[in-house]
PDB file of N, CA and C in Angstrom:
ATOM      1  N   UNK A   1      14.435  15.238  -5.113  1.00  0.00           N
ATOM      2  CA  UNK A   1      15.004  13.933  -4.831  1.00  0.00           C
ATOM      3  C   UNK A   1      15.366  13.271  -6.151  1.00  0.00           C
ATOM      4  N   UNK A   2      16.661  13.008  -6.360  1.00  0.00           N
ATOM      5  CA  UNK A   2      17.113  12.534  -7.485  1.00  0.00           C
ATOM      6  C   UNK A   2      17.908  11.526  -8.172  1.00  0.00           C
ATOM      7  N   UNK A   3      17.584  10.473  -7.976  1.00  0.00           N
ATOM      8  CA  UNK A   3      18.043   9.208  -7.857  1.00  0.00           C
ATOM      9  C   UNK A   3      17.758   8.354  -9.245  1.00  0.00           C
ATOM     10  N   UNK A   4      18.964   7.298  -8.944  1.00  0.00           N
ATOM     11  CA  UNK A   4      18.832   6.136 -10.078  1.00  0.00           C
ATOM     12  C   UNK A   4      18.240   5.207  -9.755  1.00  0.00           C
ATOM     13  N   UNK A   5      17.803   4.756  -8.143  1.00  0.00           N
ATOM     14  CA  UNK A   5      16.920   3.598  -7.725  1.00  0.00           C
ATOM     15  C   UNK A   5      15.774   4.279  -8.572  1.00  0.00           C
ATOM     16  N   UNK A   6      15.052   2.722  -8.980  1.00  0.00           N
ATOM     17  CA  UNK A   6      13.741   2.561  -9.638  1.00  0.00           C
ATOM     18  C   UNK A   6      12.299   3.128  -8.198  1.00  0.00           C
ATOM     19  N   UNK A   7      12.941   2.587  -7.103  1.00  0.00           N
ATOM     20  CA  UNK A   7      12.108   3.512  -6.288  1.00  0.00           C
ATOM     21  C   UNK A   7      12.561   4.081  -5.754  1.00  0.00           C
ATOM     22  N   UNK A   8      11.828   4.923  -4.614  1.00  0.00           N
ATOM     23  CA  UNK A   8      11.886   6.526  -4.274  1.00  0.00           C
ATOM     24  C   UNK A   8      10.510   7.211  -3.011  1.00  0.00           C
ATOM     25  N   UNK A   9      11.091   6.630  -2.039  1.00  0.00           N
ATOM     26  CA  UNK A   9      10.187   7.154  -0.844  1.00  0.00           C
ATOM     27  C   UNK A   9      10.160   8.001  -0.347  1.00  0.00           C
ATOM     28  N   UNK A  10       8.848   9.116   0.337  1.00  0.00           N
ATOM     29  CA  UNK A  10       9.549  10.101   0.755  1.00  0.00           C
ATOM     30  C   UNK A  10       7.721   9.983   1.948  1.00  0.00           C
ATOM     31  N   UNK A  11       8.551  10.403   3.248  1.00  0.00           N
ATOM     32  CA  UNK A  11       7.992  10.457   3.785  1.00  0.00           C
ATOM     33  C   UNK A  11       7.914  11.610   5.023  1.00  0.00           C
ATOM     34  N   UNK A  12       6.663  12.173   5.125  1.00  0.00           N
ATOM     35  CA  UNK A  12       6.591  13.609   5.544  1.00  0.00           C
ATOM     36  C   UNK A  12       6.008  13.021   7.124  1.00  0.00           C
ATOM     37  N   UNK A  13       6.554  13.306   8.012  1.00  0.00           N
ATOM     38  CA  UNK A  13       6.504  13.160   9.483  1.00  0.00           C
ATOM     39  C   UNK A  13       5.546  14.428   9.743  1.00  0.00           C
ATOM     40  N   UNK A  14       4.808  14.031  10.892  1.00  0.00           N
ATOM     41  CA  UNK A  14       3.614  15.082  11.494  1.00  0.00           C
ATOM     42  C   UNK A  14       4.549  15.911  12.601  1.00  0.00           C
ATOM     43  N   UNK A  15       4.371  17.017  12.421  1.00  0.00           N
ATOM     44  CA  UNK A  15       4.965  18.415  12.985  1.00  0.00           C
ATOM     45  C   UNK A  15       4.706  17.815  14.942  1.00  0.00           C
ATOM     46  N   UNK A  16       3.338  17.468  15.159  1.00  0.00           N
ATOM     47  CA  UNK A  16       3.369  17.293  15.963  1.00  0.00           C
ATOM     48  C   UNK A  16       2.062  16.204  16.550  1.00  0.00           C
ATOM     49  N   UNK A  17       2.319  15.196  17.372  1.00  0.00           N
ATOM     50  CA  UNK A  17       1.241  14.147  17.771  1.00  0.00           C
ATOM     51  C   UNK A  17       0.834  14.214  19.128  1.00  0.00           C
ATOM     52  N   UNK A  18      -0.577  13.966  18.559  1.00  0.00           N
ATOM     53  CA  UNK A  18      -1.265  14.077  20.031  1.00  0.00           C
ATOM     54  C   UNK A  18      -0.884  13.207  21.188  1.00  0.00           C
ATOM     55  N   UNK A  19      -0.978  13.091  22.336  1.00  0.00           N
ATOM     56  CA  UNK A  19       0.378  12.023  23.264  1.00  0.00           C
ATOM     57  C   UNK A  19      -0.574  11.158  23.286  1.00  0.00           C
ATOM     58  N   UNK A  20      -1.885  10.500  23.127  1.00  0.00           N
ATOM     59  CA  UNK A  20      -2.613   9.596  22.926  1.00  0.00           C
ATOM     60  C   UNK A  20      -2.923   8.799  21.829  1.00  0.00           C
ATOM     61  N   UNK A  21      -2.219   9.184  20.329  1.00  0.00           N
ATOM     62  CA  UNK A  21      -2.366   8.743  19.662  1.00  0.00           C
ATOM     63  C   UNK A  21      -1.263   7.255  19.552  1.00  0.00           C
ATOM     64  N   UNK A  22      -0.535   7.342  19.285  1.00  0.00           N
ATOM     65  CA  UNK A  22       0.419   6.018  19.453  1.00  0.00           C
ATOM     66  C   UNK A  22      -0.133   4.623  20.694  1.00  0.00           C
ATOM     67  N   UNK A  23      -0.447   5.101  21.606  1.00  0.00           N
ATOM     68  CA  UNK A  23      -1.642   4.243  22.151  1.00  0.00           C
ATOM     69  C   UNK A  23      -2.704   3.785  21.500  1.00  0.00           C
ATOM     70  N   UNK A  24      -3.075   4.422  20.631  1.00  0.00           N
ATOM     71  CA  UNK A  24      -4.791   3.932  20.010  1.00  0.00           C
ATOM     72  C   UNK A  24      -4.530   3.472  18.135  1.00  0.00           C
ATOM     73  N   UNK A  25      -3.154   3.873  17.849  1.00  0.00           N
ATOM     74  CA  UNK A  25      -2.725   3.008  16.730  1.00  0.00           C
ATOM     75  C   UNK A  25      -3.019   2.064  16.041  1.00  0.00           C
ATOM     76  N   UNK A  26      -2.787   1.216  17.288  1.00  0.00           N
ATOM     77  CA  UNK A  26      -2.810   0.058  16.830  1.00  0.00           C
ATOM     78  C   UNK A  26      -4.221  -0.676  16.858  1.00  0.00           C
ATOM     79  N   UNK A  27      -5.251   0.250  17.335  1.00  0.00           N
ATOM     80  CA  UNK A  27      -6.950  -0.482  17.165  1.00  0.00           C
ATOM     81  C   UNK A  27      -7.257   0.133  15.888  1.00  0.00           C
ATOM     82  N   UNK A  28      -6.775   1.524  15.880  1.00  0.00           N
ATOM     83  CA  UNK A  28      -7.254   1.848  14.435  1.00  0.00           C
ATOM     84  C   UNK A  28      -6.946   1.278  13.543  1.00  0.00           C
ATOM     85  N   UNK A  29      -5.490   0.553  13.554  1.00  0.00           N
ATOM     86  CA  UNK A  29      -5.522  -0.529  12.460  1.00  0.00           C
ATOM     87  C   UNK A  29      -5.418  -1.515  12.028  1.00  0.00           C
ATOM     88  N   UNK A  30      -6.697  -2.020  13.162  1.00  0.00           N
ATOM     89  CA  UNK A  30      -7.130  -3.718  13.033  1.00  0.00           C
ATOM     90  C   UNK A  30      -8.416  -3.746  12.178  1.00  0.00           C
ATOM     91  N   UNK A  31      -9.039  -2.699  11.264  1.00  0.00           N
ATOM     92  CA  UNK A  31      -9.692  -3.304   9.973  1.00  0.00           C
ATOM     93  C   UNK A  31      -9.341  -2.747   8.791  1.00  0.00           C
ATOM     94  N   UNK A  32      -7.700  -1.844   8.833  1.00  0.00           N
ATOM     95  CA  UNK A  32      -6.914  -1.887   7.774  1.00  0.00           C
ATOM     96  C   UNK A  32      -6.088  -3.499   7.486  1.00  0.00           C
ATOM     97  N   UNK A  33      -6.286  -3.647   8.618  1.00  0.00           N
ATOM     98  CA  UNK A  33      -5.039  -5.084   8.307  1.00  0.00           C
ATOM     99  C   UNK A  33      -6.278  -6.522   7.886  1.00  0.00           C
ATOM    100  N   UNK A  34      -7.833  -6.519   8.381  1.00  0.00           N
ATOM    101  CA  UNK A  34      -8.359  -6.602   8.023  1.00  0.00           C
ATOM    102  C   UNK A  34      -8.244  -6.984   6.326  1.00  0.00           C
ATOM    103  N   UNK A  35      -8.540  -5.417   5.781  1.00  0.00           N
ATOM    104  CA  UNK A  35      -8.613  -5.227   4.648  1.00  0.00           C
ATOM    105  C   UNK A  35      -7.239  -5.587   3.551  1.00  0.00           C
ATOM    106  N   UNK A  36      -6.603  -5.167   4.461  1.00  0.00           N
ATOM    107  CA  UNK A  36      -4.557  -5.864   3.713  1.00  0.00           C
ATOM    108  C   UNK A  36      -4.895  -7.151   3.180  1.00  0.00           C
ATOM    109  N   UNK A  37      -5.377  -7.761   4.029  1.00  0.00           N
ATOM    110  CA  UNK A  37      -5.520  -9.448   3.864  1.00  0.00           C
ATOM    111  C   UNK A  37      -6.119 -10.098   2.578  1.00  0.00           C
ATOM    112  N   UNK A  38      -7.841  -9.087   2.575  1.00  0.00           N
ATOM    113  CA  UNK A  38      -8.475  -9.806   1.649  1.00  0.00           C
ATOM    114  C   UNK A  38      -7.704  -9.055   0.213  1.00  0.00           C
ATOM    115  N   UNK A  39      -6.677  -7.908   0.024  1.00  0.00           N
ATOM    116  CA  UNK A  39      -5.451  -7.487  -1.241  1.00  0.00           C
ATOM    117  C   UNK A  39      -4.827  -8.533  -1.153  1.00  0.00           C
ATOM    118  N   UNK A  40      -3.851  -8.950  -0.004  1.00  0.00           N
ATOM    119  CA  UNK A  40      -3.006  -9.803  -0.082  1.00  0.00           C
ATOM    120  C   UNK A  40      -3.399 -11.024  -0.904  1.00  0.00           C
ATOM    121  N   UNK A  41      -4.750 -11.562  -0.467  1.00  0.00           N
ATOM    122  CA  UNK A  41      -5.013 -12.732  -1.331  1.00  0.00           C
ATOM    123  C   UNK A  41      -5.187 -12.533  -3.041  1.00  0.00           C
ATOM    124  N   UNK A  42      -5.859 -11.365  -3.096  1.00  0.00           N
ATOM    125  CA  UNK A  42      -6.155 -10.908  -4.252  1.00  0.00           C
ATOM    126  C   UNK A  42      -4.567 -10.680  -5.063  1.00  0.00           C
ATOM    127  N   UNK A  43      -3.396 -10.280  -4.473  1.00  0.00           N
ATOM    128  CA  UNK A  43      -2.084 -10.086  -4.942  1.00  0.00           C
ATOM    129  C   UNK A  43      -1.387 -10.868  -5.227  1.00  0.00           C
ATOM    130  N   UNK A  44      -1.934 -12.014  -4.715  1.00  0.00           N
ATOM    131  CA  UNK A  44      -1.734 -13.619  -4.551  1.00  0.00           C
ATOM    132  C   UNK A  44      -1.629 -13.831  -6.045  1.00  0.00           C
ATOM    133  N   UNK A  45      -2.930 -13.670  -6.009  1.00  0.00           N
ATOM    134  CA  UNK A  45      -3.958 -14.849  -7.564  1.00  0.00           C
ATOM    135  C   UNK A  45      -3.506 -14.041  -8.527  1.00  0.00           C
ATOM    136  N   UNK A  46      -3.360 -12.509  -8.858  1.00  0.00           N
ATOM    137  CA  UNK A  46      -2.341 -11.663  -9.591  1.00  0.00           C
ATOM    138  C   UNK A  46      -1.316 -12.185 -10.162  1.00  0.00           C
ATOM    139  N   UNK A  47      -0.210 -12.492  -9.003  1.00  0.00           N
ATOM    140  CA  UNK A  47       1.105 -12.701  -9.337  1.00  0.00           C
ATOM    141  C   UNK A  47       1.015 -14.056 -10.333  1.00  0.00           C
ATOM    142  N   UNK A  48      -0.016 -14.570  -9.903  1.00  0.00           N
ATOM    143  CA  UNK A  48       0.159 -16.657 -10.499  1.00  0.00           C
ATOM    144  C   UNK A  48      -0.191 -16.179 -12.112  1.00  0.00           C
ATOM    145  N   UNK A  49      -1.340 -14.641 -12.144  1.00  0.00           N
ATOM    146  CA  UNK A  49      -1.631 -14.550 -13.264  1.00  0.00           C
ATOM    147  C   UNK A  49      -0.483 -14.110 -13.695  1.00  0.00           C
ATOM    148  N   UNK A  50      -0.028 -13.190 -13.119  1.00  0.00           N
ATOM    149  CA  UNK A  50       1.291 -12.535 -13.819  1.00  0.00           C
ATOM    150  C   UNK A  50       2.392 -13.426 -14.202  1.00  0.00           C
ATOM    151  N   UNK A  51       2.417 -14.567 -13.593  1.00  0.00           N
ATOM    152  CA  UNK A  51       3.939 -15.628 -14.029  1.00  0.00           C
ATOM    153  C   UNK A  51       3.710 -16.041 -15.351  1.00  0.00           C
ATOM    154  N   UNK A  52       2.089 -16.478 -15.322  1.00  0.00           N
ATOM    155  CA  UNK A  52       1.393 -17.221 -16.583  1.00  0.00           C
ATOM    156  C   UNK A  52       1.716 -16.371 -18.011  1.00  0.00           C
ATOM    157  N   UNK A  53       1.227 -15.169 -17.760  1.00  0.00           N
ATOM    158  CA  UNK A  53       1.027 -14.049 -18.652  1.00  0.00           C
ATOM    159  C   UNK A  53       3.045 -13.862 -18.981  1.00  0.00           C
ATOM    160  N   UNK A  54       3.571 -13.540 -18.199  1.00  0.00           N
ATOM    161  CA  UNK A  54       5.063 -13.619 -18.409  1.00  0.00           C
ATOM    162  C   UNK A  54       5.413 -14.707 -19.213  1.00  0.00           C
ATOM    163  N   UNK A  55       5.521 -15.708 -18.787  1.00  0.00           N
ATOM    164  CA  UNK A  55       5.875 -16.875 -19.433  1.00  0.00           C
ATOM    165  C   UNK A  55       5.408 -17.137 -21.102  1.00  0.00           C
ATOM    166  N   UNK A  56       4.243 -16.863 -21.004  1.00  0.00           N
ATOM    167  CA  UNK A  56       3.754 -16.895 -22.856  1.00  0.00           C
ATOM    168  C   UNK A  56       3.539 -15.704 -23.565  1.00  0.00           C
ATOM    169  N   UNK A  57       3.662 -14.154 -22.711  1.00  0.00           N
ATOM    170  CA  UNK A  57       3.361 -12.949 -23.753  1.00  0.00           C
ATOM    171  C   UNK A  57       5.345 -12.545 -23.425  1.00  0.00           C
ATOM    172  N   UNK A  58       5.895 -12.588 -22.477  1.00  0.00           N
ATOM    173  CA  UNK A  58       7.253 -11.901 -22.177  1.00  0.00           C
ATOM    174  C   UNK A  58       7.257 -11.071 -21.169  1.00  0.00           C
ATOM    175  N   UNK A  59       6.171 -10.134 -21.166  1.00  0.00           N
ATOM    176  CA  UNK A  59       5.930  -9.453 -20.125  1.00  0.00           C
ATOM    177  C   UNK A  59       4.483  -9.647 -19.438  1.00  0.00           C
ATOM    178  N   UNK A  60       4.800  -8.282 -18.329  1.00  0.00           N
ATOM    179  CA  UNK A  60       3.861  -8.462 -17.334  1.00  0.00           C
ATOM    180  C   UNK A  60       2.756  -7.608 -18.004  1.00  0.00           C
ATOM    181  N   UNK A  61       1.630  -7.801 -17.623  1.00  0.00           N
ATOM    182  CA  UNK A  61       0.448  -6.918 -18.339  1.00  0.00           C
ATOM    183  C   UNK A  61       0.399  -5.387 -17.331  1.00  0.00           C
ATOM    184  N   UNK A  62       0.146  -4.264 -18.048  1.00  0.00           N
ATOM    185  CA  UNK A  62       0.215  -3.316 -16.950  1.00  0.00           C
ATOM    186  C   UNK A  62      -0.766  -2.900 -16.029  1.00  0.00           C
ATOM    187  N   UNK A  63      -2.081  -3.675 -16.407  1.00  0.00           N
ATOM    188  CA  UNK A  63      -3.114  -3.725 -15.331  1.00  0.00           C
ATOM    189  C   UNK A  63      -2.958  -4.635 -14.131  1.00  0.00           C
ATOM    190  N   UNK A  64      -1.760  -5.686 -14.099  1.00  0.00           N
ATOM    191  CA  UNK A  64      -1.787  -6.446 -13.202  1.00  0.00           C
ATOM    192  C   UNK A  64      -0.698  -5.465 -12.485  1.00  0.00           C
ATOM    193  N   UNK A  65       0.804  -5.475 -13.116  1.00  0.00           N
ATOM    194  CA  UNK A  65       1.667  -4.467 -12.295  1.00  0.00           C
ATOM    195  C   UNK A  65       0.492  -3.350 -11.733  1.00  0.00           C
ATOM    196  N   UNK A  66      -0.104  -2.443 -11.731  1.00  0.00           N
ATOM    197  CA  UNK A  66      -0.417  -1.359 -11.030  1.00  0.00           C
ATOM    198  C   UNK A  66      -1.327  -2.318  -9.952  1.00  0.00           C
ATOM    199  N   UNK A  67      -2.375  -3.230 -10.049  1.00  0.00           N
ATOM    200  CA  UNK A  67      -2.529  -4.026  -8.944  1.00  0.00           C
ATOM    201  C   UNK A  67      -1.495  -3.910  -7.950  1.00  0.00           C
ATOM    202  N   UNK A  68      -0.380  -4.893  -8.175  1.00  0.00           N
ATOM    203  CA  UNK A  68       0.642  -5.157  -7.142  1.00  0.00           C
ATOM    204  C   UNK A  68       1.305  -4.349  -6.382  1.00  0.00           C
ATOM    205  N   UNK A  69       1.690  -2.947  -7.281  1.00  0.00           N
ATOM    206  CA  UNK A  69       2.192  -1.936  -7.038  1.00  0.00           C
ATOM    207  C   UNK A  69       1.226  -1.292  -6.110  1.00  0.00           C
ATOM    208  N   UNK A  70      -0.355  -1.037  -6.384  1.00  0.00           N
ATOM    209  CA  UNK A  70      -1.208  -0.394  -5.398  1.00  0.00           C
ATOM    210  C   UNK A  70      -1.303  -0.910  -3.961  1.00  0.00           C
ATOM    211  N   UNK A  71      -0.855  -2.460  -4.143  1.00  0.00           N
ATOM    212  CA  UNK A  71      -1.109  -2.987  -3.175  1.00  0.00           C
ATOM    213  C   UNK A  71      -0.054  -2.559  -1.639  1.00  0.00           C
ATOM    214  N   UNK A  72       0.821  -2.837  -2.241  1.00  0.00           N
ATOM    215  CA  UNK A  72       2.390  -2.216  -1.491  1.00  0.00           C
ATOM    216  C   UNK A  72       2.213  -1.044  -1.216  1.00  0.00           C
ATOM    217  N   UNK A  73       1.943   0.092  -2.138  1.00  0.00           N
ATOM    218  CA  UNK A  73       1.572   1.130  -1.740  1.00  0.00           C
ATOM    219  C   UNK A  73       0.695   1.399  -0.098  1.00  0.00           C
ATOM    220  N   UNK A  74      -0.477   1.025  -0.555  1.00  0.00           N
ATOM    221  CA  UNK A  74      -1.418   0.508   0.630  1.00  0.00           C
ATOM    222  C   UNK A  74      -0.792   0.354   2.033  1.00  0.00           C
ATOM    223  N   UNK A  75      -0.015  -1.126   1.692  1.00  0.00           N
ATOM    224  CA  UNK A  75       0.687  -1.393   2.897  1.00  0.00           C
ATOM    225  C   UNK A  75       1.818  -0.132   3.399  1.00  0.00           C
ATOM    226  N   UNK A  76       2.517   0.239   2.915  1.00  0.00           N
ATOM    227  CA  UNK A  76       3.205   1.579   3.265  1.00  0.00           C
ATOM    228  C   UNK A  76       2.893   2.736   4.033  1.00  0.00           C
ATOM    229  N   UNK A  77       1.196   3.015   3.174  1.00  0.00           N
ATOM    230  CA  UNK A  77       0.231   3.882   3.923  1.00  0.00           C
ATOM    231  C   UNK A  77      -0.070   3.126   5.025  1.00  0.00           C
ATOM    232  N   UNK A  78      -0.813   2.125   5.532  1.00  0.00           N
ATOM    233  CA  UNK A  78      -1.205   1.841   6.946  1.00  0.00           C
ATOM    234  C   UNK A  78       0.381   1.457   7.980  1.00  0.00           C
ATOM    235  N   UNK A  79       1.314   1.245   7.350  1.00  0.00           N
ATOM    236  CA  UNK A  79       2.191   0.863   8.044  1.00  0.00           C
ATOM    237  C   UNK A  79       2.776   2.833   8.691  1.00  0.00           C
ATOM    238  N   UNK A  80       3.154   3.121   8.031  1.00  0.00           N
ATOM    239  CA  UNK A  80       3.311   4.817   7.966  1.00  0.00           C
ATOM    240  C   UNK A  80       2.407   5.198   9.098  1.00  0.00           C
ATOM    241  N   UNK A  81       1.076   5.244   8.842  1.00  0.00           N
ATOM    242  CA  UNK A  81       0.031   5.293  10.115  1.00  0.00           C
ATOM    243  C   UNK A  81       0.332   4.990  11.433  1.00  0.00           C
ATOM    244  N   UNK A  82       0.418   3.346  11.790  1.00  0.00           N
ATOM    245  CA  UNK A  82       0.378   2.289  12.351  1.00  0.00           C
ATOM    246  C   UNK A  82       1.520   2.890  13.370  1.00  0.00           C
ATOM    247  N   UNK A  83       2.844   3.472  12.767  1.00  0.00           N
ATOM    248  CA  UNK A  83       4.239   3.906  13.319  1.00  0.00           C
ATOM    249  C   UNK A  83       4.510   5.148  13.553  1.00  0.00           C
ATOM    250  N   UNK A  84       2.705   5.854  13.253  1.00  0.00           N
ATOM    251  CA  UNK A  84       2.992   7.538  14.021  1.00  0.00           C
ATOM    252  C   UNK A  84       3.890   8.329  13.010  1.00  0.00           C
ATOM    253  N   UNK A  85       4.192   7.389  12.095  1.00  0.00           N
ATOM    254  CA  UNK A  85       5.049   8.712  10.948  1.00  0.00           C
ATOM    255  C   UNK A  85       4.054   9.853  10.162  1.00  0.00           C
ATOM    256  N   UNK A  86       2.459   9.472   9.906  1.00  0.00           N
ATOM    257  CA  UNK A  86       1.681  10.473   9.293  1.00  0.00           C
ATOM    258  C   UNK A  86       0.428  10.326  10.002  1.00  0.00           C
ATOM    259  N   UNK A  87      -0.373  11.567  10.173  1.00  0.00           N
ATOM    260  CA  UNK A  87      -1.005  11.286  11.017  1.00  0.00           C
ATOM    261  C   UNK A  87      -2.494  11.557  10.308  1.00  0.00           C
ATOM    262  N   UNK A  88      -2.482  10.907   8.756  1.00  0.00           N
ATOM    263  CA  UNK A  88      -3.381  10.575   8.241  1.00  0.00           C
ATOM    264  C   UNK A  88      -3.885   9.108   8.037  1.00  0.00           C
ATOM    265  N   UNK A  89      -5.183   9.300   8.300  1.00  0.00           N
ATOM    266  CA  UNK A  89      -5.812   7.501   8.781  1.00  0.00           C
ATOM    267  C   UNK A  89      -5.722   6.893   6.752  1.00  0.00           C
ATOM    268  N   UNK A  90      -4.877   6.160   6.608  1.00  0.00           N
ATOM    269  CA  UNK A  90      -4.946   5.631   4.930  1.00  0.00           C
ATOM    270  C   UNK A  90      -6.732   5.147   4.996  1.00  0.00           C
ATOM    271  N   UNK A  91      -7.529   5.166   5.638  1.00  0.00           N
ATOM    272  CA  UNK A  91      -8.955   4.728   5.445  1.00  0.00           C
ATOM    273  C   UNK A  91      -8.725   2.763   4.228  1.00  0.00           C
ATOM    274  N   UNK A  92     -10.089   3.353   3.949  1.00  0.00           N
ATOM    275  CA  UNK A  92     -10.207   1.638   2.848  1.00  0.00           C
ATOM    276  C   UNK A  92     -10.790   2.414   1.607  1.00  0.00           C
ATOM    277  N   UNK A  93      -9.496   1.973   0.796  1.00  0.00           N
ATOM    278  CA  UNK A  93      -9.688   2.475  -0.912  1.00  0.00           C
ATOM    279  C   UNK A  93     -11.229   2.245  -1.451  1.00  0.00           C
ATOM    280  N   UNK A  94     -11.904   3.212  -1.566  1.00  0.00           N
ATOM    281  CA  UNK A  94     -12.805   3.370  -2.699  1.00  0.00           C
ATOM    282  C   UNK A  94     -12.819   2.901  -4.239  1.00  0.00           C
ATOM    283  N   UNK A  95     -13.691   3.837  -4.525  1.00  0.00           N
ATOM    284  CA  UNK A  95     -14.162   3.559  -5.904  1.00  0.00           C
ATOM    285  C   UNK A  95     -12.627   3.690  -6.795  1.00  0.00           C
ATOM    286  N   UNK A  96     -11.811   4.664  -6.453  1.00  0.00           N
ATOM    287  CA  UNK A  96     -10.439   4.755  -7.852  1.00  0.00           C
ATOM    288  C   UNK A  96      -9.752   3.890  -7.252  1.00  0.00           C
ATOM    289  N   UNK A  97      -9.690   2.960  -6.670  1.00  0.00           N
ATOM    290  CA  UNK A  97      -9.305   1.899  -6.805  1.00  0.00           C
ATOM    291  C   UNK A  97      -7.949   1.463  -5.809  1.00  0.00           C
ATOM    292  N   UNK A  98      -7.632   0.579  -5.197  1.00  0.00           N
ATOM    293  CA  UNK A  98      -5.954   1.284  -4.183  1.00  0.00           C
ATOM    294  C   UNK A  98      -4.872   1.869  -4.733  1.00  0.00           C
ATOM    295  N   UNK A  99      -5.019   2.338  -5.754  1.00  0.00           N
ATOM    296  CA  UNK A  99      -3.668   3.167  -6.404  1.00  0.00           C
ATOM    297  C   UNK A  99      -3.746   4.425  -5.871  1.00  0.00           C
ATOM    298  N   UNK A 100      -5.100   4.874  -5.812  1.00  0.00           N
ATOM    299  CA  UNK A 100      -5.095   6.004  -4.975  1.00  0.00           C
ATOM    300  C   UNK A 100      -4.297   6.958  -5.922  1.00  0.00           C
ATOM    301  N   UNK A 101      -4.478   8.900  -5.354  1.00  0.00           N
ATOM    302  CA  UNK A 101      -3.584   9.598  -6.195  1.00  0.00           C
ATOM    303  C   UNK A 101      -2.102   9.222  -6.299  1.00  0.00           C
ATOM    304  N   UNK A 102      -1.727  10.137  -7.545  1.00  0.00           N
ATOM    305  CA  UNK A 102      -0.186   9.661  -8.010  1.00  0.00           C
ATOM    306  C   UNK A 102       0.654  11.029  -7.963  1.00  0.00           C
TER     307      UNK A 102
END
């Protein structure tokens, strides 16, 4: 895949789904969305840092970008889930943190 967009999605569809799963979707991911929420806030207080940090260094710090970026990520994975496109549960990020592998 070879492109000039800065991003670049690629998403691998499940060969085949169980006919009960798309029914039960959407309970499995009522304590991912849960968990979205208490990122979201956290992505929140980020960004205010990130305007601050912009405004008097020029740029963004790169521990805050990979925050924001993990965060979206995240959402992609449970949304991906949520819509039967992979039929891996994104679970709730551990210890390496929501960036998860790269």
């Amino acid at each position: 895949m070879s492109s000039s967009y800065p991003l670049n999605t690629e998403v691998v569809c499940a060969e085949r789904v169980v006919r009960w799963r798309p029914l039960v979707n959407w309970i499995l991911v009522i304590p991912l969305y849960l968990w979205l929420i208490v990122l979201e806030y956290g992505a929140a207080a980020v960004s205010l840092a990130g305007r601050f940090a912009i405004v008097f260094t020029g740029r963004l710090p790169e521990c805050l970008g990979d925050y924001l970026v993990g965060v979206l990520r995240y959402q992609w994975r449970v949304a991906a889930f949520l819509y039967g496109l992979t039929a891996d549960y994104p679970g709730v990020p551990g210890r390496g943190g929501i960036c998860g592998p790269r």
